[in-house]
Protein backbone atom coordinates (compact mmCIF):
# COMPACT_ATOMS: atom_id res chain seq x y z
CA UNK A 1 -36.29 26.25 -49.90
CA UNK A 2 -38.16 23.60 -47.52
CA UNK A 3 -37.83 21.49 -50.48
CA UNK A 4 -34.18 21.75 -51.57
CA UNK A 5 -33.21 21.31 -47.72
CA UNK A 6 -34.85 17.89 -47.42
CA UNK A 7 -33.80 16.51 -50.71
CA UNK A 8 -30.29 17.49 -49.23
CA UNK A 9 -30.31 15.89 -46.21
CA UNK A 10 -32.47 12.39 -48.16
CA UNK A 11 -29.10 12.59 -50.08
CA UNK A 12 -26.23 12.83 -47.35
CA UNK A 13 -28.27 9.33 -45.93
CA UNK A 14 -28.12 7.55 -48.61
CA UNK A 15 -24.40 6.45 -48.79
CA UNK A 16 -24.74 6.28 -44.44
CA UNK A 17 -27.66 3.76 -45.19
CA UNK A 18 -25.70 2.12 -48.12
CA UNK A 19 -22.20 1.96 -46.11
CA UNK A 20 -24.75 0.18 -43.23
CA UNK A 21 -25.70 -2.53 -45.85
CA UNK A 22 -22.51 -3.35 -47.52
CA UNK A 23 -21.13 -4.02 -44.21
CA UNK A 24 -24.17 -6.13 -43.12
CA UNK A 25 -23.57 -7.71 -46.01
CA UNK A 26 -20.04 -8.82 -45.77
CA UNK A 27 -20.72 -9.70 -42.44
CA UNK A 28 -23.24 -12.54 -43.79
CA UNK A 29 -20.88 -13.67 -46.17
CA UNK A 30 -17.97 -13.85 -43.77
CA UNK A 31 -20.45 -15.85 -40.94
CA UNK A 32 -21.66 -18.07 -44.01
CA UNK A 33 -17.81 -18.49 -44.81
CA UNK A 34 -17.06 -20.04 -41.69
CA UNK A 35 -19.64 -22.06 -41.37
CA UNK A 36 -19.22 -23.59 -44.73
CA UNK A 37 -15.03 -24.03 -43.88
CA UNK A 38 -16.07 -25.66 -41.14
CA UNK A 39 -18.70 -28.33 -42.18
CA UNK A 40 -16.80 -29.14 -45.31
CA UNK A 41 -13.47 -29.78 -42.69
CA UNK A 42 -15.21 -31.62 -40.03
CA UNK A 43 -13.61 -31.79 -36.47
CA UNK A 44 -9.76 -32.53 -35.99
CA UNK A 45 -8.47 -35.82 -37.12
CA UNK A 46 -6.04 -37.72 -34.94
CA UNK A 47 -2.82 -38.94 -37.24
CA UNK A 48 -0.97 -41.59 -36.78
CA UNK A 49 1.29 -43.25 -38.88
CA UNK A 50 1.68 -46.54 -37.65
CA UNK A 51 -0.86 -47.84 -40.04
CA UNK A 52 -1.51 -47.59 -43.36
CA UNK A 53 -5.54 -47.14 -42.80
CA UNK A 54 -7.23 -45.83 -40.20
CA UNK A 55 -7.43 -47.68 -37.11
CA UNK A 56 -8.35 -48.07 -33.76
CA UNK A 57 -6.37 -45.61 -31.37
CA UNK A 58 -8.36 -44.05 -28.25
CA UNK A 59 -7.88 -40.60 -27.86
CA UNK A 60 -7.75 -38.74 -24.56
CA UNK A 61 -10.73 -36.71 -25.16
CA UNK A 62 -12.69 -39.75 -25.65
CA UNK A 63 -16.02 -38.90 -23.33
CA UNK A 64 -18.06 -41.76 -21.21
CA UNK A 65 -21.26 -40.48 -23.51
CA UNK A 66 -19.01 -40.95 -26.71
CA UNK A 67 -18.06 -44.34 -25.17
CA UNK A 68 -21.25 -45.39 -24.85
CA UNK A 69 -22.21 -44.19 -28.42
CA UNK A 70 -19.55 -46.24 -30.21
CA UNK A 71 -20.77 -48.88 -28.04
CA UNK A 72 -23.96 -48.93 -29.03
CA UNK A 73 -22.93 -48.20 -32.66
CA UNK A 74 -19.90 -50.70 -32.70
CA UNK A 75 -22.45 -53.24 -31.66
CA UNK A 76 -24.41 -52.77 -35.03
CA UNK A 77 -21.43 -52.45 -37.44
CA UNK A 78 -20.14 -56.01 -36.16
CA UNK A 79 -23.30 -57.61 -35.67
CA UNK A 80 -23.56 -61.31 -37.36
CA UNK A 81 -25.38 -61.27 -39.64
CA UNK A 82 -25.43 -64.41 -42.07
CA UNK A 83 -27.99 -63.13 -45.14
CA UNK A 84 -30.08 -66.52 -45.04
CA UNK A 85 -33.40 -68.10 -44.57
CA UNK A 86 -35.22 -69.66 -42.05
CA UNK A 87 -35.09 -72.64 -43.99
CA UNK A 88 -32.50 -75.33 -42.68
CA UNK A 89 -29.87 -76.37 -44.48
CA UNK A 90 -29.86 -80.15 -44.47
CA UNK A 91 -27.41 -82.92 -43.03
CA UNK A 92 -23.82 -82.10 -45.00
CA UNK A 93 -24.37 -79.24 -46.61
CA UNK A 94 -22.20 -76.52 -46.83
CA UNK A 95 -22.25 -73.09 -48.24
CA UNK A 96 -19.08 -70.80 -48.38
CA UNK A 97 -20.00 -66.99 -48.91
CA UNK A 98 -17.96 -63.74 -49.43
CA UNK A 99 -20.56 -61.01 -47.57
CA UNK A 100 -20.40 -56.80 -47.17
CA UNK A 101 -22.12 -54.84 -44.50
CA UNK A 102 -22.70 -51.21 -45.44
CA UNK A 103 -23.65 -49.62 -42.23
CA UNK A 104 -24.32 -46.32 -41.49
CA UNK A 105 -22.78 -44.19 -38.95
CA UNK A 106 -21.51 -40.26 -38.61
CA UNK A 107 -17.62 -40.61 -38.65
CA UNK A 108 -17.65 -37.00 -37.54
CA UNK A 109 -18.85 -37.55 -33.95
CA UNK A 110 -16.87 -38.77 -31.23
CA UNK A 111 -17.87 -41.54 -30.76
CA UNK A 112 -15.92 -42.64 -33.95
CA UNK A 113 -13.31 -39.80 -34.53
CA UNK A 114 -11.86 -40.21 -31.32
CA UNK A 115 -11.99 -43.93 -31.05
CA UNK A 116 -9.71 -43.92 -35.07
CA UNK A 117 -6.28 -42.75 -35.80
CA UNK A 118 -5.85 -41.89 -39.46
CA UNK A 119 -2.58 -41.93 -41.84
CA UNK A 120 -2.78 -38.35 -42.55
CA UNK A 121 -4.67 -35.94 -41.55
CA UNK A 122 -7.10 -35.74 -44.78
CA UNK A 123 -7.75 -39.54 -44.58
CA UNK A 124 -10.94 -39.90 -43.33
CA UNK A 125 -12.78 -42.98 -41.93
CA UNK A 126 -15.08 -43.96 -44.42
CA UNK A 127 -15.54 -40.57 -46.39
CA UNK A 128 -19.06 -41.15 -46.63
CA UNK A 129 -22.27 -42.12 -45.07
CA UNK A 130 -21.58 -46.27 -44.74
CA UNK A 131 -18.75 -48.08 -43.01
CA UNK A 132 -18.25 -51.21 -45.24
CA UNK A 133 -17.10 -54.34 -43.89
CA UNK A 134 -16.26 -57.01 -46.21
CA UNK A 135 -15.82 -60.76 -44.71
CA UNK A 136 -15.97 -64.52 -45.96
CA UNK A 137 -18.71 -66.54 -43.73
CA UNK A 138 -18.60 -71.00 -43.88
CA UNK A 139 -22.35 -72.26 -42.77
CA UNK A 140 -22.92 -76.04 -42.65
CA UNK A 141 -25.75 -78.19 -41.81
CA UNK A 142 -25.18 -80.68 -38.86
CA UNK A 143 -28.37 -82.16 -38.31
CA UNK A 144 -31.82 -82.06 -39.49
CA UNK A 145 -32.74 -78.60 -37.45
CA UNK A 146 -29.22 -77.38 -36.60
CA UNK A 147 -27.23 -74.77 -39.00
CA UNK A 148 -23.65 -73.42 -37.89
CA UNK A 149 -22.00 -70.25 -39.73
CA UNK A 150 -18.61 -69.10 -38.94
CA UNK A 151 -17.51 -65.70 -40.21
CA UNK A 152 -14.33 -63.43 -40.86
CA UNK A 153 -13.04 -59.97 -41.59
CA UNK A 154 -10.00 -58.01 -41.26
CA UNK A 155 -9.19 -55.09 -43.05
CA UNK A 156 -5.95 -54.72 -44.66
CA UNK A 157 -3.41 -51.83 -43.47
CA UNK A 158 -5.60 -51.54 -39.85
CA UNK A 159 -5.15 -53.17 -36.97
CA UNK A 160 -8.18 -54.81 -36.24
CA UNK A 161 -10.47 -57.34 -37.69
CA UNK A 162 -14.03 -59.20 -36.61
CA UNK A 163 -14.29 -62.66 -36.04
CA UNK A 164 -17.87 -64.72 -34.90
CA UNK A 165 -19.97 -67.43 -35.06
CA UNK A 166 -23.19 -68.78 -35.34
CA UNK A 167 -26.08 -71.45 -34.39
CA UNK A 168 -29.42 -71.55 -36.21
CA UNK A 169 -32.60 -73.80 -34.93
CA UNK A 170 -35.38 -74.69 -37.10
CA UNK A 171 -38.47 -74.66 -35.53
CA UNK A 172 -40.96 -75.00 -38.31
CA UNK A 173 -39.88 -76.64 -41.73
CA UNK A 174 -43.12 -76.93 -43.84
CA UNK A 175 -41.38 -78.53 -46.71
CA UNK A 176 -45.29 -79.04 -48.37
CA UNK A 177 -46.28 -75.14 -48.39
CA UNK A 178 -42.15 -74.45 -48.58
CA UNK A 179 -42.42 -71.72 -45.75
CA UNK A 180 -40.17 -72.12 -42.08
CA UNK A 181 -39.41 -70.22 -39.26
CA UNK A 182 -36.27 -70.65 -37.13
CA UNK A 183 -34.26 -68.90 -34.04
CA UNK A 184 -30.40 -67.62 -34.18
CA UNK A 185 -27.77 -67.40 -31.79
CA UNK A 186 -24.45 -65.43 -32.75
CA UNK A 187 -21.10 -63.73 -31.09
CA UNK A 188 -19.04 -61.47 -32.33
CA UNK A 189 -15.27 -60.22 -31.33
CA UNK A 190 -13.74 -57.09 -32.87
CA UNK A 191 -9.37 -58.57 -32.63
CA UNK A 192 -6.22 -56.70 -32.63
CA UNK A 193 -6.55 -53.15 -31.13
CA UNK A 194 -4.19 -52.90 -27.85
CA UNK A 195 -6.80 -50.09 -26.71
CA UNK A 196 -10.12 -52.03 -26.26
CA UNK A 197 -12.38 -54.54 -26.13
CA UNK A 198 -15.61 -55.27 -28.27
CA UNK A 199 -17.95 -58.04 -27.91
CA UNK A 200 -21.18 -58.74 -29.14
CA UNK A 201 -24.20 -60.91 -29.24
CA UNK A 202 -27.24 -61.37 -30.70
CA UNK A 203 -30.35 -63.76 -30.89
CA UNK A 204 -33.09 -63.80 -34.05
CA UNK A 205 -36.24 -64.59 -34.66
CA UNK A 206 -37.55 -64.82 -38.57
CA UNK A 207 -39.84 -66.63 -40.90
CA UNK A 208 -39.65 -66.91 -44.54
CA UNK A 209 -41.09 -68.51 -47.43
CA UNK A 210 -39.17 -69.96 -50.46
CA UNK A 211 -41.03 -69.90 -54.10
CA UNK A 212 -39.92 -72.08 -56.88
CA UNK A 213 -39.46 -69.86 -59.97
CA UNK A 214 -37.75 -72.85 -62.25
CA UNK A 215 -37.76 -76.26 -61.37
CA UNK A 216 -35.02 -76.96 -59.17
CA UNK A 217 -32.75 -74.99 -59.91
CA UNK A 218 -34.24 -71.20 -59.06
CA UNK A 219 -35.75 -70.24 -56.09
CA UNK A 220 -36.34 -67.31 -54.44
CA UNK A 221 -36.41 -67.15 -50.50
CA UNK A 222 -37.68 -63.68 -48.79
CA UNK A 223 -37.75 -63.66 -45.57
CA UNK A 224 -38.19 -61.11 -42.07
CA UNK A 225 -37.35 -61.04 -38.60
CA UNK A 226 -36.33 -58.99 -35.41
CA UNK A 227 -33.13 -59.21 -33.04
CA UNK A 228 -32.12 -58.24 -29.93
CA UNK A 229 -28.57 -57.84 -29.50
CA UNK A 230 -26.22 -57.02 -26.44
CA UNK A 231 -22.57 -54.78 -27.22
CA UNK A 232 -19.69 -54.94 -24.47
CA UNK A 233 -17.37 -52.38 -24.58
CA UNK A 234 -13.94 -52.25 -22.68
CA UNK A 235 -11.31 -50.29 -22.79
CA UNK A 236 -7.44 -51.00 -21.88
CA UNK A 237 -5.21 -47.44 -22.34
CA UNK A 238 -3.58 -45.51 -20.10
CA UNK A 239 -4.79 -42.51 -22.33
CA UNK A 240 -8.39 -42.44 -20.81
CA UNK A 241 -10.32 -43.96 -17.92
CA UNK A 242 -13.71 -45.42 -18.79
CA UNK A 243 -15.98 -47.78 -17.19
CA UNK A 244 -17.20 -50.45 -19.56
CA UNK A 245 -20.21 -50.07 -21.35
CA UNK A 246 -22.99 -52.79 -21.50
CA UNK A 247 -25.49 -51.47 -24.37
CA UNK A 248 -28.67 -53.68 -25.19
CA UNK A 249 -31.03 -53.22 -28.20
CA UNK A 250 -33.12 -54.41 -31.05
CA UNK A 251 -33.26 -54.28 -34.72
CA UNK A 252 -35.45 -55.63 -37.59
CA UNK A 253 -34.84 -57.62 -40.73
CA UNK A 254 -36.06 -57.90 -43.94
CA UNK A 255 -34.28 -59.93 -47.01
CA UNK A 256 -34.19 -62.16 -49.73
CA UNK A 257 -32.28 -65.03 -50.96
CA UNK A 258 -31.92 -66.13 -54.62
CA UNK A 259 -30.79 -69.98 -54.99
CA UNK A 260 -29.48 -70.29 -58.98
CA UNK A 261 -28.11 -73.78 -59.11
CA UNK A 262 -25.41 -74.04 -56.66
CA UNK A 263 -24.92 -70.34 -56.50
CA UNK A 264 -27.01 -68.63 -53.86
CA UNK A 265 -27.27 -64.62 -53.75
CA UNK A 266 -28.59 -62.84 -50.23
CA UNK A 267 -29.74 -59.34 -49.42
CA UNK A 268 -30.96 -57.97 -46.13
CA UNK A 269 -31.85 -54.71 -44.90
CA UNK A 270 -31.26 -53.87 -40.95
CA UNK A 271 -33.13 -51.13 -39.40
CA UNK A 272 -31.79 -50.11 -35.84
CA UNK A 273 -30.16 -46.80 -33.87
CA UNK A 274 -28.00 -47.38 -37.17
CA UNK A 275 -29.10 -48.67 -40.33
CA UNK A 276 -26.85 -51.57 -42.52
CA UNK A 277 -27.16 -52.81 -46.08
CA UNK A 278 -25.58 -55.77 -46.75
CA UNK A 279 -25.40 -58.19 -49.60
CA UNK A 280 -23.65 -61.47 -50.76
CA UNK A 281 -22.51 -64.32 -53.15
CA UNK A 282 -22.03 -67.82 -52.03
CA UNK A 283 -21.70 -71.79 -53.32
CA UNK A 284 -23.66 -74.30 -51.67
CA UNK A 285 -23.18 -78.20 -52.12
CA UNK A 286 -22.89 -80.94 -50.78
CA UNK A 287 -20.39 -83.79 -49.75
């Protein structure tokens, strides 16, 4: 009797215990639901269709610590950054160069999505990891130590677009082992957005070494360096009310350059608060 009671009572638990686990169970899946809507979604996007690509548009929730992010950030997506050698160019030569910088940022934080507008509101930034920005850069050589670069972006559909300029010094040119070390000197101006200001510069310091892989006419140059670079921030809306941000910092370099004939093809990796990639194809000749 003992027996038959207990195996009773083990059986009116069961479906308690089992009703206790289904719903701890669809609990999970509805938490994991959520979670999953919301990562794949990412935070609000701010439309506007003025544009035809996203563009810059502060937003009213724009934080002084999101500010100062994009500052910071801003300052490495626009920083100059020519793809060349230490070596110097010579007296009238010229190089003209289309150039991409991959850099990458988090288009989800604040910093970015409430600094953008967007067409719609599925149009992200970049949809991705890397905000690419392609440009055309000039370079000449004025004297027998002195480089200038100019470069040039704007992105089509946006309202903004960067615009800079450059000075490089030779300070060793060891034409006998082939290997040279110069400094840099850039500025950069993001043009076109009514709601801010960006401005940045930069100074370099790299060496490199160029081997001779086939008589003249192929070469390969690697070369390294470091940077320190300053990022000025200001904004001019009526939708928020920021103090400017001055952001300082420092990055390394590391890239090659292949010389084939006239054409000349550049790599360089940047490592910094945010990484870039960038690459290039240029003609150099001379007058």
């Amino acid at each position: 009797m003992l027996n038959t009671t207990k195996n009773k009572k083990e059986r009116s638990e069961i479906p308690i215990q089992s009703g206790k686990n289904i719903r701890l169970i669809l609990t999970a899946i509805a938490v994991c639901s959520i979670v999953n809507f919301a990562s794949a979604h990412g935070p609000h996007l701010h439309v506007s269709t003025k544009w035809k690509e996203c563009s810059f548009q502060l937003d009213p929730s724009l934080t002084q610590q999101a500010w100062h992010q994009f500052a910071q950030e801003a300052g490495m997506v626009t920083y100059f950054r020519s793809l060349t050698d230490a070596k110097p160019m010579g007296i009238g030569r010229f190089e003209i160069s289309v150039l991409q910088w991959n850099t990458k940022i988090d288009e989800s934080q604040e910093a970015w999505n409430n600094t953008f507008v967007h067409p719609n509101d599925e149009h992200w930034l970049i949809g991705g990891e890397e905000l690419p920005f392609p440009g055309l850069s000039v370079r000449a050589g004025v004297s027998r130590k002195v480089d200038v670069a100019a470069y040039w972006s704007e992105r089509p559909g946006a309202n903004y677009g960067i615009a800079g300029a450059q000075v490089q010094y030779s300070l060793i040119n060891d034409t006998v082992k082939n290997w040279a070390v110069a400094t840099r000197a850039s500025v950069n101006a993001l043009y076109g957005p009514a709601d801010l200001n960006l401005y940045v510069c930069g100074f370099d310091v790299l060496a490199s070494k160029k081997f001779t892989l086939c008589s003249d006419w192929l070469s390969l140059s690697p070369y390294a360096g470091i940077s320190t670079y300053g990022s000025h921030a200001h904004e001019k809306t009526d939708a928020v009310n920021l103090p400017d941000e001055w952001v300082s910092g420092m990055q390394a370099m590391a890239g090659a350059v292949a010389q084939i004939s006239i054409v000349r093809l550049g790599v360089e990796y940047n490592i910094a608060n945010v990484n870039t990639f960038s690459y290039k194809l240029g003609v150099n000749f001379k007058f």
